[in-house]
Protein backbone atom coordinates (compact mmCIF):
# COMPACT_ATOMS: atom_id res chain seq x y z
CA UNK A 1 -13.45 29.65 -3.69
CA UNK A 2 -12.06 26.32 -4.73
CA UNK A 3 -12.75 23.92 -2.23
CA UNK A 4 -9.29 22.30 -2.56
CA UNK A 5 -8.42 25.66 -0.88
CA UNK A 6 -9.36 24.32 2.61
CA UNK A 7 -6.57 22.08 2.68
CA UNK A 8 -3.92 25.48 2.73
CA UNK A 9 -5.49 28.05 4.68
CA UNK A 10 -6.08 28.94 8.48
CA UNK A 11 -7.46 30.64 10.94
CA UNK A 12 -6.43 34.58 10.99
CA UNK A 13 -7.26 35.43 14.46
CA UNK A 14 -5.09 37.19 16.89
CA UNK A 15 -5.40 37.63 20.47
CA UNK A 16 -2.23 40.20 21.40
CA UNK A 17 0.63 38.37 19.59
CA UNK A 18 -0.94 35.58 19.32
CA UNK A 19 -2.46 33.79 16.40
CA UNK A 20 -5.08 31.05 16.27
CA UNK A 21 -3.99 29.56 12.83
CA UNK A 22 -6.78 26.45 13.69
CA UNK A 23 -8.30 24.29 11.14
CA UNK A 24 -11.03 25.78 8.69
CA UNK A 25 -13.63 23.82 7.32
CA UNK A 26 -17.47 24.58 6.44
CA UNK A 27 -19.82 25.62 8.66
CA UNK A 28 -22.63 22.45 8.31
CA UNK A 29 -25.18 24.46 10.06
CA UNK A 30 -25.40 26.93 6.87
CA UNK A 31 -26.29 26.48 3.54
CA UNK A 32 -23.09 26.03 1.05
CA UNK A 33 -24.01 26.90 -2.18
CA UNK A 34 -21.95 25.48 -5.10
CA UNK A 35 -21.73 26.49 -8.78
CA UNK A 36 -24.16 24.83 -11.17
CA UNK A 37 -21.50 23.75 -13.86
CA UNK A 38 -18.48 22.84 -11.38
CA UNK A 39 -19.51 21.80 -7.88
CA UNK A 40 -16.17 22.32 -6.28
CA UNK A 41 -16.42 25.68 -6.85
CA UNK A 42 -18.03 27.47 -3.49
CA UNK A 43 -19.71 30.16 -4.57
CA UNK A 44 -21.36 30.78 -0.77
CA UNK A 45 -21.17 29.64 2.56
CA UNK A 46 -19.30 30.29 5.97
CA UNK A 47 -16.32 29.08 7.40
CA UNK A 48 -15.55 28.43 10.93
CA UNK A 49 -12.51 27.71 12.79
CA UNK A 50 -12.22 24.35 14.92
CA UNK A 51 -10.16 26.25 17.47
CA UNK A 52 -11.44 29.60 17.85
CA UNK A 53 -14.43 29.37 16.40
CA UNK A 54 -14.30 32.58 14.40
CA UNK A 55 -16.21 32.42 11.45
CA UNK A 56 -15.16 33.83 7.96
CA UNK A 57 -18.03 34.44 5.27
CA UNK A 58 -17.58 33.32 1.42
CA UNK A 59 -19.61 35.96 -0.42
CA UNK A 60 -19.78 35.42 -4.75
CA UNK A 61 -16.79 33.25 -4.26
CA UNK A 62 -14.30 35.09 -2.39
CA UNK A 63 -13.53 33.98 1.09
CA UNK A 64 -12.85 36.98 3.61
CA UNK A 65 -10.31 35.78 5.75
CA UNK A 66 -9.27 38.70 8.17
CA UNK A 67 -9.10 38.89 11.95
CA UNK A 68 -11.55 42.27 11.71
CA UNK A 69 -14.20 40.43 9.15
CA UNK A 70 -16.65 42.87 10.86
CA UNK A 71 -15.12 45.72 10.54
CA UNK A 72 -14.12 44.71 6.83
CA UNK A 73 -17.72 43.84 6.24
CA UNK A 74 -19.42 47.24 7.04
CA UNK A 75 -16.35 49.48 5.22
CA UNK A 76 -17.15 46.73 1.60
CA UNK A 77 -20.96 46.41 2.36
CA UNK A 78 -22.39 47.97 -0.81
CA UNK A 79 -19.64 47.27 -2.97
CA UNK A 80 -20.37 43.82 -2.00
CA UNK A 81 -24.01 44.35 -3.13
CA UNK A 82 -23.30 46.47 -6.10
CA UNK A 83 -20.67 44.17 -7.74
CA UNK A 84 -23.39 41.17 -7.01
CA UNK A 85 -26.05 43.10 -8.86
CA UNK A 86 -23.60 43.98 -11.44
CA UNK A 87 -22.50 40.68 -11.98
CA UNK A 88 -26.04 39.23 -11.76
CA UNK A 89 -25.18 36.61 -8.45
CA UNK A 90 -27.88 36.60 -6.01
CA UNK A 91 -26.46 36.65 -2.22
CA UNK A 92 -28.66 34.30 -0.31
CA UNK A 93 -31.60 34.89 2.38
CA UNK A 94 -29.51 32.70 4.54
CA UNK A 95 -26.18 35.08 3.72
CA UNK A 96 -28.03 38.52 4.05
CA UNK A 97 -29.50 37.30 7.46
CA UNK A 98 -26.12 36.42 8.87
CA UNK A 99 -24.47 39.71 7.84
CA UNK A 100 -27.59 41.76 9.06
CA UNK A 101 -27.41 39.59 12.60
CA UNK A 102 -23.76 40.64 12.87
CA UNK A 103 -24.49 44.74 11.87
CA UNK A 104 -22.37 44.13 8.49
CA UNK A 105 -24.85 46.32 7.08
CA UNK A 106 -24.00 49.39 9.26
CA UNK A 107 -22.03 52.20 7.54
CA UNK A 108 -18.50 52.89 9.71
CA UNK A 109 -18.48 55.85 11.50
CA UNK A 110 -15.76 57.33 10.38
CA UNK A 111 -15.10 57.14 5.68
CA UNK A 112 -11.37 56.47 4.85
CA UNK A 113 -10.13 59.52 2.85
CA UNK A 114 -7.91 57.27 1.01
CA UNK A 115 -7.43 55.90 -2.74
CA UNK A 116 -10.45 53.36 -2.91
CA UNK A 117 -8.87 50.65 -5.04
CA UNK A 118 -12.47 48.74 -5.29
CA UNK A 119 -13.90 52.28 -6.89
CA UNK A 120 -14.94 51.20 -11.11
CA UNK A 121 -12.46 53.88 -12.12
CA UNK A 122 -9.92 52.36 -9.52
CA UNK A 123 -10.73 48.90 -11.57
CA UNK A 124 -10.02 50.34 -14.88
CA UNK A 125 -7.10 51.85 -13.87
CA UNK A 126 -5.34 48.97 -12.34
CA UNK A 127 -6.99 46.78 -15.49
CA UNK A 128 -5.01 49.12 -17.85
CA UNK A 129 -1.46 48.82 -15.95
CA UNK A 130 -1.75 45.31 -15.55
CA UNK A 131 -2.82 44.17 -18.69
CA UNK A 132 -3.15 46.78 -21.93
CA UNK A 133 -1.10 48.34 -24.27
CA UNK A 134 -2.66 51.67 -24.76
CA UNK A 135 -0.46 53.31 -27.33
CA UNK A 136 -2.70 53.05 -30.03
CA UNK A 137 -5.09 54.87 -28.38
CA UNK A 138 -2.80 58.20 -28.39
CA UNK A 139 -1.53 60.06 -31.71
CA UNK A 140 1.72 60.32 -32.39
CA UNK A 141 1.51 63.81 -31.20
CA UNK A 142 0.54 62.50 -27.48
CA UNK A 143 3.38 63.77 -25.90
CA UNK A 144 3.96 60.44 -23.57
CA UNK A 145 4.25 58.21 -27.25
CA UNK A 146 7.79 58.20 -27.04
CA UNK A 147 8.16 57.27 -23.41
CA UNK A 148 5.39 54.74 -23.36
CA UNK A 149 7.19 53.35 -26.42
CA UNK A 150 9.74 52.52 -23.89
CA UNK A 151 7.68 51.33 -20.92
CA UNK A 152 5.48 48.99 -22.48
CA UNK A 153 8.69 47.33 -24.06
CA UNK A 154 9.91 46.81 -20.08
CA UNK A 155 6.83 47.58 -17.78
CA UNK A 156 7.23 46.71 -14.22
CA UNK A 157 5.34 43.42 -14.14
CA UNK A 158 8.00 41.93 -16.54
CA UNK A 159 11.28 43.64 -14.88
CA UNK A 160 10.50 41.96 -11.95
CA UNK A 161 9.01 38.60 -12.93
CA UNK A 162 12.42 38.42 -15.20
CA UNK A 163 14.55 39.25 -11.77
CA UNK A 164 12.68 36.25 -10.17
CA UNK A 165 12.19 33.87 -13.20
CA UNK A 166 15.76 32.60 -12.70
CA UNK A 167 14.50 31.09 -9.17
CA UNK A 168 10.88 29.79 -9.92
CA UNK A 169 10.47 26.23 -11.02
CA UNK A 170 6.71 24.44 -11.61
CA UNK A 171 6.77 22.77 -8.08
CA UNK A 172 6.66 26.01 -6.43
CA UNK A 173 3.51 27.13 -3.89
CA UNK A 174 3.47 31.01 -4.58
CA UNK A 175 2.06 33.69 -2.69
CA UNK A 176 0.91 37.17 -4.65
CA UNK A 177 0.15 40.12 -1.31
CA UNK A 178 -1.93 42.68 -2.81
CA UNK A 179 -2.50 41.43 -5.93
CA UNK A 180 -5.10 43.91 -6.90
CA UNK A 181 -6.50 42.59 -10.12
CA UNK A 182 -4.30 40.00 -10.38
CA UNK A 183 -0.98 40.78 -13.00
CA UNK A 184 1.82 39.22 -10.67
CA UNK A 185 -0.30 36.45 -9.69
CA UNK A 186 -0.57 35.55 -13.41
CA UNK A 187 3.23 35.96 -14.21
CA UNK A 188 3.72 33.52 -11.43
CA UNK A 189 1.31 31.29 -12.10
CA UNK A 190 3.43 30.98 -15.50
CA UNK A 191 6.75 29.42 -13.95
CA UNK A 192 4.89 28.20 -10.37
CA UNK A 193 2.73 25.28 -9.65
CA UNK A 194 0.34 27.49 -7.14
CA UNK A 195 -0.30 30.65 -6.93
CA UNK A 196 -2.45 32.73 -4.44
CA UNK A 197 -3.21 36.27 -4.80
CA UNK A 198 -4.32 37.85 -1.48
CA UNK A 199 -5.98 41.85 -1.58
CA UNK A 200 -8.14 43.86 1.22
CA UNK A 201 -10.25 45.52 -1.49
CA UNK A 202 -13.34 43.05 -2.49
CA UNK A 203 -13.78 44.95 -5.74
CA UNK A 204 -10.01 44.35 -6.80
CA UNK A 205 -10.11 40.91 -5.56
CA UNK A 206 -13.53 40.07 -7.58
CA UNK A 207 -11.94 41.29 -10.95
CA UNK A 208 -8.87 39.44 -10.22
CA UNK A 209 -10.45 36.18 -10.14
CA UNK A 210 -12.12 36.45 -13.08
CA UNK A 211 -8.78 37.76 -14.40
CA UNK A 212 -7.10 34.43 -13.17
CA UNK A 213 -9.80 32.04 -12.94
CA UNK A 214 -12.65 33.15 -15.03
CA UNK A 215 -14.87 32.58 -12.24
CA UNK A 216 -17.26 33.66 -11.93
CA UNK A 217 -17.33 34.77 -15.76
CA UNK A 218 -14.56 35.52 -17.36
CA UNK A 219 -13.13 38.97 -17.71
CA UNK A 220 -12.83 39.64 -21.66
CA UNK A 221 -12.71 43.32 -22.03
CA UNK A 222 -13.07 46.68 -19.82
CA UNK A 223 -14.00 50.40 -19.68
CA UNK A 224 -10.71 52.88 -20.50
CA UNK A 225 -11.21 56.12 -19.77
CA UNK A 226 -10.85 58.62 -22.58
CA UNK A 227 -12.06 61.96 -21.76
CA UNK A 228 -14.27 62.88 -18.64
CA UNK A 229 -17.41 60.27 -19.01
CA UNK A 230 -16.18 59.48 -22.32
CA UNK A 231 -15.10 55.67 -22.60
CA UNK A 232 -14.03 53.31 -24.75
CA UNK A 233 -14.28 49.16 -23.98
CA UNK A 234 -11.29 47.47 -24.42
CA UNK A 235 -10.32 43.96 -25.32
CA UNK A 236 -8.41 41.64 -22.68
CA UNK A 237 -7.01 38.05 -23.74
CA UNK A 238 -6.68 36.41 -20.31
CA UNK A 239 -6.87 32.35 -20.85
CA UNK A 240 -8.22 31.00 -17.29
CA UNK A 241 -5.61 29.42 -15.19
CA UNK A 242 -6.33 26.29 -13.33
CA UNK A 243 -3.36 27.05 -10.46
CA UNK A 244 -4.65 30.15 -9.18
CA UNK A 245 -6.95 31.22 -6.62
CA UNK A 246 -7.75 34.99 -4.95
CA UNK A 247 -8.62 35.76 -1.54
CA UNK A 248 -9.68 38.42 0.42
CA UNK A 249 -7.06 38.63 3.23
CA UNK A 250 -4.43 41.35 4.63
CA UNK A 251 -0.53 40.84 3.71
CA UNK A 252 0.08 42.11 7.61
CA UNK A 253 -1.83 38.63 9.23
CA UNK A 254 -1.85 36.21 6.30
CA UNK A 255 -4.67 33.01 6.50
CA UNK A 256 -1.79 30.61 6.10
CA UNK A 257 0.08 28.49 8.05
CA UNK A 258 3.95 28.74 8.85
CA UNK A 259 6.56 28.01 5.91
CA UNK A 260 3.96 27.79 3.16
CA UNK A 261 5.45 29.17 0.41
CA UNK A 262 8.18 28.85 -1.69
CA UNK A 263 7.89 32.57 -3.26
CA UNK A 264 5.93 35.70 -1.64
CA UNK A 265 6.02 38.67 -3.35
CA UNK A 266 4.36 41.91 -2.47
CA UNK A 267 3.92 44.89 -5.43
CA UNK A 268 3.66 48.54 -4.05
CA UNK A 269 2.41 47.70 -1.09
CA UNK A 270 4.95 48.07 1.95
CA UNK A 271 4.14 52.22 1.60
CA UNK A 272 -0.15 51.21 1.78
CA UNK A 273 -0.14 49.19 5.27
CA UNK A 274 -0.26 50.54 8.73
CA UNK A 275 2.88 48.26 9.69
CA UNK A 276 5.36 48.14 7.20
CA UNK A 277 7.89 45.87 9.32
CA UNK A 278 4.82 43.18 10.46
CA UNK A 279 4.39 42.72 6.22
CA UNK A 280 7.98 41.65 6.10
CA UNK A 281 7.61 39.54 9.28
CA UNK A 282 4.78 38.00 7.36
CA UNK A 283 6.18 37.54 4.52
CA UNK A 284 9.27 35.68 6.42
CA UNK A 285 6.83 33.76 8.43
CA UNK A 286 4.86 32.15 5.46
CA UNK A 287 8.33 31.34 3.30
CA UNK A 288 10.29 28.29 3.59
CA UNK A 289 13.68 28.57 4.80
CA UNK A 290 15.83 28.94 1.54
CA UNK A 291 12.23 30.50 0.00
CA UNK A 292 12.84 33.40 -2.53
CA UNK A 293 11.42 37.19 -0.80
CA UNK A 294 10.25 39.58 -4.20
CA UNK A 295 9.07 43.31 -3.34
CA UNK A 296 8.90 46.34 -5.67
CA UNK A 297 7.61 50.04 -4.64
CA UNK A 298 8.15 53.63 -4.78
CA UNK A 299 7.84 54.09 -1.28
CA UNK A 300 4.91 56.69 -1.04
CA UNK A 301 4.80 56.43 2.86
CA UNK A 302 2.04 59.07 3.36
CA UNK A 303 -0.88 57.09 2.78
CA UNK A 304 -1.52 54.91 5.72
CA UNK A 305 1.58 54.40 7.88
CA UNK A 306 2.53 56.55 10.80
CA UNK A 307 5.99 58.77 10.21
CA UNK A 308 7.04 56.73 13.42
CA UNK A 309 7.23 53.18 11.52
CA UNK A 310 8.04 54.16 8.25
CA UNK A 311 11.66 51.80 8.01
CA UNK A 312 13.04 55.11 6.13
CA UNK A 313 12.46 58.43 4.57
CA UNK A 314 13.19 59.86 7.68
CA UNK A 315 16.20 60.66 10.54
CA UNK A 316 18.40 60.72 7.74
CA UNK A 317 17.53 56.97 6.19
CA UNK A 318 16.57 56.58 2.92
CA UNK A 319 13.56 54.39 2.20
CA UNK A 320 15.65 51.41 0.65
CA UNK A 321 18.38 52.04 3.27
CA UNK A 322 15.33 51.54 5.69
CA UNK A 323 14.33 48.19 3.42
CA UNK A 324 17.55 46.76 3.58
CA UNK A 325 17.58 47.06 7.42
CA UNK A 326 14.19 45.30 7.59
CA UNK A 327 15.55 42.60 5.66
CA UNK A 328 18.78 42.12 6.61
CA UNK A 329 18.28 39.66 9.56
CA UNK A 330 16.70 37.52 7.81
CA UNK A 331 17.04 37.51 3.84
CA UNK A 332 20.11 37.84 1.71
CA UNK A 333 19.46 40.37 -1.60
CA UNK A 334 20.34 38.48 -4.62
CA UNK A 335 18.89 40.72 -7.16
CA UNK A 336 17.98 44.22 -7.42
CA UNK A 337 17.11 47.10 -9.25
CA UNK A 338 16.42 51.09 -8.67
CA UNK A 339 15.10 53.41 -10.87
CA UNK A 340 12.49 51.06 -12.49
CA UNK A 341 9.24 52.94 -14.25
CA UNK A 342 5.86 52.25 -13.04
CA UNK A 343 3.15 53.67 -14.89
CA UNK A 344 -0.48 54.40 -13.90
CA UNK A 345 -3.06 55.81 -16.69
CA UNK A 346 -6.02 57.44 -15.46
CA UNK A 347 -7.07 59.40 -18.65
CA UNK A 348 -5.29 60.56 -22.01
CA UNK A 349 -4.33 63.47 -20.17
CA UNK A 350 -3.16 61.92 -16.74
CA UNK A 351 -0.69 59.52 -16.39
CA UNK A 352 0.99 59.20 -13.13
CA UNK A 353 4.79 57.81 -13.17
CA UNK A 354 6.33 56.37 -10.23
CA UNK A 355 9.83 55.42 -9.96
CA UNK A 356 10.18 51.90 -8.02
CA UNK A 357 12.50 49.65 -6.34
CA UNK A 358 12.33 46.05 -6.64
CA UNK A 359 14.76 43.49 -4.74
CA UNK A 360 14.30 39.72 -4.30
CA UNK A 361 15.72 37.90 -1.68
CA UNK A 362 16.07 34.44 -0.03
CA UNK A 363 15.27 33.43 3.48
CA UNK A 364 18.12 32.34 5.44
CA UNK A 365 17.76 28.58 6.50
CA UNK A 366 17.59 28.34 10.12
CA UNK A 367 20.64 27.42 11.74
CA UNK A 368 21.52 23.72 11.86
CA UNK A 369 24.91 22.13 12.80
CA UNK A 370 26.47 25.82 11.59
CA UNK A 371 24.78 26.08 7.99
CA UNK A 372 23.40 28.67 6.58
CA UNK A 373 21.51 29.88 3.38
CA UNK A 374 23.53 32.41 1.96
């Protein structure tokens, strides 16, 4: 974590509907560890809240900034561990003390059945969307050629980042919810002066900063899947970005304070959280008024939300009828599009093609004397 990042983030704890949003800073009774070749990189040490007191671990550079940590802690533990061996960074007596004082070590009770997006064919899977060309992997033959011909010539990433392009300027404070490895924090970073890609998954979030940053290392090629265990390593051309920074926090209680941004976008991610109305309300409460609201997704509701607060596919809605109705209160739609291709390669012979919605909106600027934003 850059240190500069203190000066933009809060507190994330809730009691009922209320949130603490107090002052971070470093906790001076443990150890901070810095990286040997730039010291305002934080590569370890614990934050603590000068309200609350809650305290918020930085573990191999990402800060965890979530109102469970706990709970978060003992669901990640060993990918924690195994991306630290992996990586070679050694997590600190001090550090493995703390989390063994606090039980991060002890497995959950209950396993989520779901899609593990920290999971090293996960990784390479999201890798591949975001950020290869694969066609000259398949023969002519292949019988996706033709269609991938097409995709990769208007992918998701660049349908939407063209629908918000015409409203992003350099002095812009960005926000990327559920970045995964980090392609929509990257397009942003292009046209924006800061960028912050938030994710749940520490595994995603990792690769992402070295995507972005190149911090730890830098991310310079990765593992495609062929054929079963067969693989074949991949070349990535990701230049490190100095206006981008990745942290591990949940798009439903964001670590940031109120009118932050001047974009926040989420990418398929209103169908993966329990709440999909509290992202939105999110997502209103850390804009600006007049801020610019992106979103795309296919709207696969059956993964963690309850039928009861999907905002459609159901009682006769349809799911963007239900995201219009979410938004309309508070954003006016000035760009949209249906019917937009998203692609996700798992093998040569699996490829799984969604079909996605993307809108962008503005916030409404609170009422003053009569005005409006629209």
């Amino acid at each position: 974590m850059k240190e500069s990042t203190l000066t933009d983030i809060v507190c994330p704890a809730e009691k009922g509907e209320t949130h603490c949003h107090g002052h971070l800073s470093l906790a001076e009774d443990f150890p901070t560890l810095r990286a040997i070749d730039d010291e305002s990189e934080i590569v370890e040490g614990l934050l603590r809240c000068t309200r609350c007191r809650a305290e918020y671990p930085i573990l191999c550079s990402l800060a965890v900034l979530l109102p469970e940590t706990l709970t978060w802690l003992r669901s990640n533990y060993s990918t924690i561990l195994n991306v630290a061996v992996e990586q070679g960074i050694t997590i600190s007596r001090s550090m493995l003390d703390y989390l063994h004082f606090n039980g991060a070590h002890i497995p959950p009770r209950e396993t989520s059945d779901g899609w593990n997006y920290s999971a090293f064919n996960r990784i390479s899977l999201y890798l591949c969307a975001h950020y290869d060309n694969v066609l000259d992997t398949l023969s002519a033959a292949h019988p996706l050629t033709e269609l991938l011909h097409q995709y990769y010539g208007r992918d998701l990433y660049s349908v939407l980042i063209q629908m918000l392009a015409p409203h992003l300027y350099p002095a812009q404070h960005a926000l990327d919810i559920g970045c995964n490895v980090g392609r929509m924090s990257r397009e942003l970073a292009a046209h924006c002066g800061v960028v912050y890609g938030v994710d749940m998954a520490f595994g995603a979030a990792f690769t992402a900063r070295r995507a972005l940053l190149g911090k730890p290392s830098q991310l310079t090629n990765y593992d495609l899947f062929r054929d079963g265990h067969i693989r074949e390593s991949r070349l990535l051309d990701l230049p490190p970005l100095q206006n981008a920074e990745v942290l591990i926090a949940s798009g439903t209680n964001l670590p940031f304070p109120d009118s932050a941004f001047d974009v926040v976008n989420s990418s398929n991610i209103i169908d993966v959280v329990s709440d999909p109305a509290k992202l939105v309300q999110e997502k209103r409460r850390a804009l600006k008024d007049g801020g610019i609201f992106a979103m795309t997704d296919p709207y696969c509701w059956e993964i963690s939300a309850s039928i009861e607060k999907w905002p459609g596919g159901r009682n006769g809605i349809t799911s963007i009828e239900g995201v219009h109705q979410l938004l309309e209160s508070e954003f006016d739609v000035i760009a949209e599009k249906d019917n937009v291709p998203w692609v996700l390669r798992e093998h040569d012979r699996k490829f799984s093609i969604y079909i996605n919605h993307c809108v962008v909106g503005r916030k409404r600027i609170a009422a003053r004397g009569g005005q409006d934003g629209s």
